[in-house]
Protein backbone atom coordinates (compact mmCIF):
# COMPACT_ATOMS: atom_id res chain seq x y z
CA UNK A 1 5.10 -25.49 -8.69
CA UNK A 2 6.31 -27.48 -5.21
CA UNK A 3 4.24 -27.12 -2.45
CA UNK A 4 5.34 -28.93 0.74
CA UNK A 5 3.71 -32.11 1.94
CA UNK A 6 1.65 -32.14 -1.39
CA UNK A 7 4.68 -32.53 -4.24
CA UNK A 8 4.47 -30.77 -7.36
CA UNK A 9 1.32 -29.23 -9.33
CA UNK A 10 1.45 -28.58 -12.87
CA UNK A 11 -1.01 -25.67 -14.31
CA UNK A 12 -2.85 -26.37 -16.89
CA UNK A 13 -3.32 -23.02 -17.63
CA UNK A 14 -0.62 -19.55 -17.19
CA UNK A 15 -1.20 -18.40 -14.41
CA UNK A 16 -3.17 -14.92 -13.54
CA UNK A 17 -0.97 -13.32 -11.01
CA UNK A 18 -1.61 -9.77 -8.77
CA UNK A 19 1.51 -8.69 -7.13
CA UNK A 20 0.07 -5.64 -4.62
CA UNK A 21 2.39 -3.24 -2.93
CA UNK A 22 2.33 -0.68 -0.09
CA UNK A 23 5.64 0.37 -1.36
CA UNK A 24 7.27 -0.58 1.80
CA UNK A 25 9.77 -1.85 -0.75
CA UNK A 26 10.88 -0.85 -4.36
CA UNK A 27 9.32 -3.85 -6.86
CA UNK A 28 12.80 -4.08 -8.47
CA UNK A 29 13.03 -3.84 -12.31
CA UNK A 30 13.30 -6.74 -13.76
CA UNK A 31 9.34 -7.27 -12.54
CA UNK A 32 7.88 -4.74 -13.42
CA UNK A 33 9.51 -4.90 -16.52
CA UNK A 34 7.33 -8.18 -17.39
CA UNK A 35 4.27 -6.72 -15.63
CA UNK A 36 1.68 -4.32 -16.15
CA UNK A 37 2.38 -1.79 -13.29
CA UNK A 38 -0.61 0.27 -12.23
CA UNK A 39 -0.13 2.73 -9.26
CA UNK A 40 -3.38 3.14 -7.61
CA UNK A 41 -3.64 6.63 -5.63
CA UNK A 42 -5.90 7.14 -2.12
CA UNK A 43 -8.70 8.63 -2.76
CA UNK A 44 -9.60 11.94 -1.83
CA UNK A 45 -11.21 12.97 1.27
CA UNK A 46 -14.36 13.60 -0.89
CA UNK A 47 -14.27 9.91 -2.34
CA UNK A 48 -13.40 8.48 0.97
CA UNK A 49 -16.08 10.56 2.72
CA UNK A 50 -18.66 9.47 -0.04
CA UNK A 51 -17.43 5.37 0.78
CA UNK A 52 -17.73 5.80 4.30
CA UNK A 53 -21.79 7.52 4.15
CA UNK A 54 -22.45 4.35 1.49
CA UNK A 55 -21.48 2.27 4.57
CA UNK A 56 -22.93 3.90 7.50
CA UNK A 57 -26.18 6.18 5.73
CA UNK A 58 -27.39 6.11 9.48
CA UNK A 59 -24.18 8.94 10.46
CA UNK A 60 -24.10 12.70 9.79
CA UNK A 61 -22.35 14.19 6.42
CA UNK A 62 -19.82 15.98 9.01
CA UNK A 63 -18.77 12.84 9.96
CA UNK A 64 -18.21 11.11 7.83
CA UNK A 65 -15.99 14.17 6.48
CA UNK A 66 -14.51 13.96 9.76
CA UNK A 67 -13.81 10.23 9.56
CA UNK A 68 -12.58 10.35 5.73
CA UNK A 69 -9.87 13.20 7.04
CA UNK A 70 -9.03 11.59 9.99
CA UNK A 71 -7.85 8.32 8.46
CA UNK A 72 -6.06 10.83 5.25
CA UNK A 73 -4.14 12.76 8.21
CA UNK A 74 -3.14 9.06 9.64
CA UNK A 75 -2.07 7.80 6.58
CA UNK A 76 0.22 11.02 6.29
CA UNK A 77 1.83 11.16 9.77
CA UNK A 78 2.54 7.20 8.94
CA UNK A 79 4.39 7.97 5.73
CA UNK A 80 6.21 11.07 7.34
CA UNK A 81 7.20 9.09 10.05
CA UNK A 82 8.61 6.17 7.57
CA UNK A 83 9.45 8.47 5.14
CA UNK A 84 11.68 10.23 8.20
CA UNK A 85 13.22 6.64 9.69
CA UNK A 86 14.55 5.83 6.61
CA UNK A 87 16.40 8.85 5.45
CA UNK A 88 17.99 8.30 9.13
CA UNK A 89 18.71 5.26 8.39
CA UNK A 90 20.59 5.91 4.73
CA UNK A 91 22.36 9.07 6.87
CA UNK A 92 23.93 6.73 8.90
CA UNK A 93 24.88 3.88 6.84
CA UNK A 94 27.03 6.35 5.31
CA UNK A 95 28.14 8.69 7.88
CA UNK A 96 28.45 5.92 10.83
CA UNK A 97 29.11 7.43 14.52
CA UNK A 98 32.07 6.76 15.77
């Protein structure tokens, strides 16, 4: 590998590589066709609300429900709004105004 300023490093090992993704953008094919792809779900409300009391014991049980569902309702209205910008975007690639 060349890294700038330093020249180039040899491994003497392969490499152990984690590629994350927010799927923003598609991981095209010929990747994960040489990886092990593992899509990792959220976590339900119940999970999340069960991470959030192991960090903050001191809070109530209803909130930290009402934390866990606030940041799965965020998450949401984020992807919906992406989700919505996009297919705009696609609609008028093809059908420009004129």
């Amino acid at each position: 590998m060349s890294v700038p300023q330093m020249g180039t490093i040899k491994a003497t090992k392969p490499p152990f590589t984690v590629i994350t993704s927010n799927q923003e953008r598609f991981l095209g094919y010929p990747l994960r066709r040489r990886a092990i792809y593992l899509q990792i779900e959220h976590p339900t409300v119940q999970v999340e609300a069960a991470i959030v009391a192991r960090k903050t014991p001191e809070l109530s049980h209803e909130l930290h429900c009402f934390i866990a569902g606030l940041v799965k309702r965020s998450a949401r209205i984020r992807w919906t709004s992406r989700h919505r910008s996009q297919r705009l975007s696609t609609l008028q690639e093809r059908w420009p105004s004129r």
